[in-house]
Protein backbone atom coordinates (compact mmCIF):
# COMPACT_ATOMS: atom_id res chain seq x y z
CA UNK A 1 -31.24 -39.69 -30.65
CA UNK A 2 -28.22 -39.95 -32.37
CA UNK A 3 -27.75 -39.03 -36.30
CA UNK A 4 -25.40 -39.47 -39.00
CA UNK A 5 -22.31 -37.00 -39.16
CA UNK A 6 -22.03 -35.68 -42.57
CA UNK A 7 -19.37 -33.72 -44.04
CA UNK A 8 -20.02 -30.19 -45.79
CA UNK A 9 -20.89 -29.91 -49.81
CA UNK A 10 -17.80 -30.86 -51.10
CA UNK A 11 -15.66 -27.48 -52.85
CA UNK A 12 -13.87 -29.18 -55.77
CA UNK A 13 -10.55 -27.91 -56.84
CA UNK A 14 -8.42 -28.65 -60.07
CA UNK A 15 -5.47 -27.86 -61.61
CA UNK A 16 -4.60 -24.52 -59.68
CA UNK A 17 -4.49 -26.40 -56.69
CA UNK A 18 -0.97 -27.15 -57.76
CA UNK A 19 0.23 -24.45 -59.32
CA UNK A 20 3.58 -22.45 -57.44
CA UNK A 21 2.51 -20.36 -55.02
CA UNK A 22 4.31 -17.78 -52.38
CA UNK A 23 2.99 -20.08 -48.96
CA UNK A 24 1.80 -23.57 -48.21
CA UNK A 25 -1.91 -24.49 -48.72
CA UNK A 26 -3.46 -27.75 -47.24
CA UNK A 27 -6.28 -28.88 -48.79
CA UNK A 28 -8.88 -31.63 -47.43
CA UNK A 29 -9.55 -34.50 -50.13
CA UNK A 30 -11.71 -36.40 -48.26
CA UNK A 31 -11.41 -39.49 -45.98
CA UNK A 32 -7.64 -39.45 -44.23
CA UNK A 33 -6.16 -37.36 -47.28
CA UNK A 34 -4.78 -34.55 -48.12
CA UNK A 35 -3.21 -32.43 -50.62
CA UNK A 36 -0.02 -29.85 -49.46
CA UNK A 37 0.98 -27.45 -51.84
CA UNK A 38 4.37 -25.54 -49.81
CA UNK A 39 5.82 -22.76 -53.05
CA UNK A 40 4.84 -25.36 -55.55
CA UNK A 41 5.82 -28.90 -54.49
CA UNK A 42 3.00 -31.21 -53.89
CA UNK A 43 2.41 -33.84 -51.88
CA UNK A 44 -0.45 -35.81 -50.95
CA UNK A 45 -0.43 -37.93 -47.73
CA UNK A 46 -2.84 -41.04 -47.98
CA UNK A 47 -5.10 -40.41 -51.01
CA UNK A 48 -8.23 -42.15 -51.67
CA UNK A 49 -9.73 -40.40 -54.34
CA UNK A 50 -12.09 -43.46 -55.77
CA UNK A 51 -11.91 -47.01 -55.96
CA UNK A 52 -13.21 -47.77 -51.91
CA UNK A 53 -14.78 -50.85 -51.15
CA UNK A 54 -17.12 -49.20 -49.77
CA UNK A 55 -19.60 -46.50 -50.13
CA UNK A 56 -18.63 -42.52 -48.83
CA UNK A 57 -20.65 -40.05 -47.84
CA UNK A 58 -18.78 -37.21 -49.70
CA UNK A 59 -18.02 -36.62 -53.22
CA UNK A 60 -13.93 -36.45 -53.73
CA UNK A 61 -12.77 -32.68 -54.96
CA UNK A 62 -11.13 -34.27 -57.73
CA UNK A 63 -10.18 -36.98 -59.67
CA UNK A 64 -7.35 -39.08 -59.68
CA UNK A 65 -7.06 -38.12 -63.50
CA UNK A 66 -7.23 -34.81 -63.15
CA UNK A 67 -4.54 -34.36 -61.04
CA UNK A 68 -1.51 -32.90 -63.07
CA UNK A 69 1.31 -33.71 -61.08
CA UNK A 70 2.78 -34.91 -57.49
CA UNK A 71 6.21 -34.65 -56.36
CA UNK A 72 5.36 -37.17 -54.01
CA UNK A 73 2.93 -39.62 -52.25
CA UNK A 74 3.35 -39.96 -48.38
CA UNK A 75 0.98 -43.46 -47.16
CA UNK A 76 1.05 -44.08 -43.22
CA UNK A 77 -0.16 -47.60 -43.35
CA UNK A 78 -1.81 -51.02 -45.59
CA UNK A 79 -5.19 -49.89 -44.34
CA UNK A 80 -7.13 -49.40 -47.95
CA UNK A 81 -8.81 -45.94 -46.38
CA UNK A 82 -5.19 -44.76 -46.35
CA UNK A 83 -3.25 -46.76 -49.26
CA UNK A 84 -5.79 -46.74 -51.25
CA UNK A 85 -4.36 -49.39 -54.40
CA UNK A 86 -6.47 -48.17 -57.06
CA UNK A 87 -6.07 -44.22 -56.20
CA UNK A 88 -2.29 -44.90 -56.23
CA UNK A 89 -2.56 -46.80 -59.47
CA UNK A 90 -4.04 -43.67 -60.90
CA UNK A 91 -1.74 -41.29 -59.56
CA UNK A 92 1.91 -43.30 -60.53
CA UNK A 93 1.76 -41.37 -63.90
CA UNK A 94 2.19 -38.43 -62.61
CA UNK A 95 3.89 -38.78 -59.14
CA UNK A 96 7.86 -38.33 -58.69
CA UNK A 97 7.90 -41.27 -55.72
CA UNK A 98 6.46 -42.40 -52.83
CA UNK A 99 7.09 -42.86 -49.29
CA UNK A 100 6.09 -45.47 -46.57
CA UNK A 101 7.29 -47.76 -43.97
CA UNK A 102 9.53 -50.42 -45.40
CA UNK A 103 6.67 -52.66 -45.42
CA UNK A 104 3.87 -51.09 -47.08
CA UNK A 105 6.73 -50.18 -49.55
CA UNK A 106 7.29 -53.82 -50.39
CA UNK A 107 3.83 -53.86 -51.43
CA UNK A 108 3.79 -50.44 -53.62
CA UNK A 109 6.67 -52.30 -54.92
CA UNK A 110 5.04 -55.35 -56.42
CA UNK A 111 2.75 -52.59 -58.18
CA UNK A 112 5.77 -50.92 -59.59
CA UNK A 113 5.65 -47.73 -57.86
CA UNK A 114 8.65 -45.61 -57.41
CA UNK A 115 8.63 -45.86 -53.89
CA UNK A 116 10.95 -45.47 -50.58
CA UNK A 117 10.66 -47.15 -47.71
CA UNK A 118 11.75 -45.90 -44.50
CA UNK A 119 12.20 -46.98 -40.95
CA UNK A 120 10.49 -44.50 -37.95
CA UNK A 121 12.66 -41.81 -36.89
CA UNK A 122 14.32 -41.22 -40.72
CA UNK A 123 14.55 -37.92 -42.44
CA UNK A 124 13.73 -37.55 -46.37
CA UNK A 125 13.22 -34.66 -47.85
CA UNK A 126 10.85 -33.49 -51.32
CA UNK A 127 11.94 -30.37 -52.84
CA UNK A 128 12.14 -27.76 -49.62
CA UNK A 129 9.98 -29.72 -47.32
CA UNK A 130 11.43 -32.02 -44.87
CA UNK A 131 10.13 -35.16 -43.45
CA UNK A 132 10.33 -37.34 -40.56
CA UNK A 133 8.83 -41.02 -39.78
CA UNK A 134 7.17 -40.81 -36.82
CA UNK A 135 6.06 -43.83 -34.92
CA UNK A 136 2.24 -44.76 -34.42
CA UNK A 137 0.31 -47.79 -33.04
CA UNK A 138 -2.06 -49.48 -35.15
CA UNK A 139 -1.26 -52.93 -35.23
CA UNK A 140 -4.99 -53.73 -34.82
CA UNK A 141 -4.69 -57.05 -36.83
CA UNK A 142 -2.71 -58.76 -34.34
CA UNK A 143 -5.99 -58.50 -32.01
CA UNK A 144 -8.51 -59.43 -34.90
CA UNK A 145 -8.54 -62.97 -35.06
CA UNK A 146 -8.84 -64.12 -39.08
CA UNK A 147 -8.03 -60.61 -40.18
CA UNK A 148 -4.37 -61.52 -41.40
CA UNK A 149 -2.22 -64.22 -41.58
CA UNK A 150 0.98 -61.88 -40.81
CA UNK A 151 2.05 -60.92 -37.48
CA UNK A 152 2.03 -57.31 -38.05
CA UNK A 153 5.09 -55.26 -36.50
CA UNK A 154 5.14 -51.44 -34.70
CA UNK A 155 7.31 -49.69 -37.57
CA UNK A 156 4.88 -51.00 -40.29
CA UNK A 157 2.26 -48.11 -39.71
CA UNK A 158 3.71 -44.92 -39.15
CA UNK A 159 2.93 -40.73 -38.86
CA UNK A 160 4.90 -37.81 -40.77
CA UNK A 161 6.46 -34.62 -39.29
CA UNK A 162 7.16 -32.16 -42.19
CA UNK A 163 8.95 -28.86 -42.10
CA UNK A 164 7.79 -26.40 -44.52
CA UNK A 165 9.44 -23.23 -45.52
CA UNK A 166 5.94 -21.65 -44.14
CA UNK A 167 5.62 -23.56 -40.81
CA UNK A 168 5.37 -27.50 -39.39
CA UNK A 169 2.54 -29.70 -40.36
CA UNK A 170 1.66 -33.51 -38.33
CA UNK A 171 0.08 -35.95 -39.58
CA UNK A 172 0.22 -38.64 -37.15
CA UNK A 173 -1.70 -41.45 -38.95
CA UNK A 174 -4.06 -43.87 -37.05
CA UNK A 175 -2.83 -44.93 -33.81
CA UNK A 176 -3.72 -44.93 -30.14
CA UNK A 177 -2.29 -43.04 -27.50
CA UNK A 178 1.73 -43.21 -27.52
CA UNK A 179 2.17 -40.94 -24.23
CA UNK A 180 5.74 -40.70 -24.44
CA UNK A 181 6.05 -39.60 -28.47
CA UNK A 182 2.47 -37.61 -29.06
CA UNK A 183 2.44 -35.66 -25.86
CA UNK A 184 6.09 -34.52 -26.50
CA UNK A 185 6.09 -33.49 -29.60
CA UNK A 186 7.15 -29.51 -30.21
CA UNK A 187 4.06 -27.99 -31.20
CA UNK A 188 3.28 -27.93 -34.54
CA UNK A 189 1.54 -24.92 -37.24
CA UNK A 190 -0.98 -27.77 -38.54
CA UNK A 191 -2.11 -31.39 -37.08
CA UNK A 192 -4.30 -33.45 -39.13
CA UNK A 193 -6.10 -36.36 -37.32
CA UNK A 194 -7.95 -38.85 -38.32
CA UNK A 195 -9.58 -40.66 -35.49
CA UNK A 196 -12.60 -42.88 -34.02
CA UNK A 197 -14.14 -44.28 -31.28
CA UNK A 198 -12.02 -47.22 -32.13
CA UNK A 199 -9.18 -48.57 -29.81
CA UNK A 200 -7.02 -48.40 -32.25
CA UNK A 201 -7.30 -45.12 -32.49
CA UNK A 202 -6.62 -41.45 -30.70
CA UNK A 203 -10.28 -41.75 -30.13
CA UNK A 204 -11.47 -37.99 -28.47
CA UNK A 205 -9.74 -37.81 -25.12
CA UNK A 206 -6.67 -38.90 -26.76
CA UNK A 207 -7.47 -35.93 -29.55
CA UNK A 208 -8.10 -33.63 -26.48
CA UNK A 209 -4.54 -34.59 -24.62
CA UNK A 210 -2.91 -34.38 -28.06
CA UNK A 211 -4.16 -30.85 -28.94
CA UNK A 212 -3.35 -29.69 -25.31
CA UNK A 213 0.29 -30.69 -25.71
CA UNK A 214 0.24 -28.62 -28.62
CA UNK A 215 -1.36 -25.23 -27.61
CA UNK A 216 0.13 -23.25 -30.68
CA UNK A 217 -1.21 -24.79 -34.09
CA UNK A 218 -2.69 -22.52 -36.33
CA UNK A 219 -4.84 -24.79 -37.74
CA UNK A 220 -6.32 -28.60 -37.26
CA UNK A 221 -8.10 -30.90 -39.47
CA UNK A 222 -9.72 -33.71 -38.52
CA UNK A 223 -12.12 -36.55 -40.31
CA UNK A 224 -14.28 -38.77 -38.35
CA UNK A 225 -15.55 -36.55 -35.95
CA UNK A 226 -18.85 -35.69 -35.32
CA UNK A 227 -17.98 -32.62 -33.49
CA UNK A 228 -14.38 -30.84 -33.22
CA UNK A 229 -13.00 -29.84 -30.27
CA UNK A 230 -11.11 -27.05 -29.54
CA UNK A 231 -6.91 -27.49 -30.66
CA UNK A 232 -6.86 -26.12 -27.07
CA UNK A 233 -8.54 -24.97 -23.78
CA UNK A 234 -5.45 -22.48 -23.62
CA UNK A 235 -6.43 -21.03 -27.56
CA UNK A 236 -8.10 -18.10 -28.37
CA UNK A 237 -10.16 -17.92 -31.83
CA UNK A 238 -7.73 -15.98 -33.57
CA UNK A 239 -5.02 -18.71 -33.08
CA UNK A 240 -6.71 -21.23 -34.52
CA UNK A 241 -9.25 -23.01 -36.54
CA UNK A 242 -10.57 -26.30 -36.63
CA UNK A 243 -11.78 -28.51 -39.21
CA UNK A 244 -14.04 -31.59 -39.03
CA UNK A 245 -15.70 -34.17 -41.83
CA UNK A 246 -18.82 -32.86 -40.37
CA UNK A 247 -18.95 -29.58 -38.35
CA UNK A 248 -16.29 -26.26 -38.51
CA UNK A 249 -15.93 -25.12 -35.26
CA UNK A 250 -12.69 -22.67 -33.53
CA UNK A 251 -11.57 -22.46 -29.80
CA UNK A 252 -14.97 -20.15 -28.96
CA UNK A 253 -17.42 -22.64 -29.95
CA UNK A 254 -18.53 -20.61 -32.69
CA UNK A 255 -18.97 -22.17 -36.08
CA UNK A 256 -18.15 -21.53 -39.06
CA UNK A 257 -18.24 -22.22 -43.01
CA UNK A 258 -15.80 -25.28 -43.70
CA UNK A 259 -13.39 -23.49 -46.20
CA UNK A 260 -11.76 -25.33 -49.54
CA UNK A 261 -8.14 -24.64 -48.34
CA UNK A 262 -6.13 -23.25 -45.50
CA UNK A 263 -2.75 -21.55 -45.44
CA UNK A 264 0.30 -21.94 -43.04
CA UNK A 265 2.68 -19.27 -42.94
């Protein structure tokens, strides 16, 4: 019998969350997002902190108006789980800018958002951390008859690479399987996923060969999951620790209290 994953009680956070601090801190907000604190510049990479159009499971750590300030706003794609209008509306009094591909930009820019857009493979950087575009598939409208009326192209959903003065931290974004680009990656201190069952998505095997290529991160988040797998076969449970929207577990099998925060570095 099957049953509903469910993420753990929800451990709010406020201001501190962005105060400077002497590593970086990632912090889960729920859905795709996340919240990186590296020495005191913030960044949050596809917030949805309200506003869905439909109902969540979870209650969000905090509120889009309680968040005192962003140096920046990373979005992967147009999907509203990961720009999320109405959270970024919330957030543009208090964010520095914004980053996307160059076409969700043109739509941040009819909003009037302080945005960038980029094409895959650029560099940008916010304060000390750098970024990179990396590529992802995800075109799933061009297979979804009625769901669009525009051809949607492969650099208009994208992943980020960023280089912390603490370690590396991937966040992919939605996408299946790109053999050639996730499986050859250098291995990264943090990799957050966010994947289904869905085509269009890593789905767990792709998860499983992603992690594998990667035997070294520290630490790996993950939403959508009902269970996490290992970051890899090769791992031992001091070398890394998972977490899931539903279940904690590290490379033993042996579970675990989801925690509010983790630290790279």
């Amino acid at each position: 019998m099957q049953r509903q994953a469910r993420a753990p009680k929800t451990q709010p956070f406020g201001a501190e969350a962005f105060e400077v601090a002497d590593t970086t801190v990632l912090r889960w907000l729920g859905m795709a997002g996340f919240l990186i604190n590296s020495r005191g510049t913030t960044l949050m990479i596809d917030p949805l902190l309200g506003g869905f159009d439909m109902p969540v499971m979870i209650e969000f750590p905090i509120a889009a108006a309680d968040v005192p300030r962003l140096d920046a706003v990373l979005v992967t794609h147009s999907d509203n789980d990961h720009y999320s209008v109405p959270t970024c509306r919330d957030l543009v009094r208090v964010t520095g800018e914004y980053h996307s591909t160059r076409y969700v930009a043109s739509l941040m820019k009819q909003e009037g958002f302080p945005v960038y857009g980029h094409d895959v493979g650029e560099h940008f950087a916010i304060g000390p951390v750098h970024v990179e575009v990396t590529p992802a598939d995800h075109a799933w409208q061009n297979a979804s008859p009625g769901a669009s009326d525009r051809i949607f192209q492969p650099e208009d959903c994208c992943g980020f690479w960023l280089e912390t003065p603490d370690g590396t931290i991937w966040a992919p974004g939605d996408s299946r399987l790109i053999p050639d680009h996730h499986l050859r990656m250098p291995p990264a201190d943090a990799m957050l996923f966010d994947f289904s069952d869905s085509e269009w998505h890593f789905g767990l095997d792709g998860a499983i060969e992603m992690a594998n290529a990667n035997p070294t991160p520290r630490c790996c988040y993950t939403t959508g999951a009902a269970w996490m797998l290992p970051i890899s076969r090769r791992s031992t449970p001091t070398q890394t620790c998972c977490r899931t929207g539903s279940k904690t577990r590290n490379a033993s099998r042996s579970s675990r209290p989801a925690s509010p925060s983790r630290c790279i570095g």
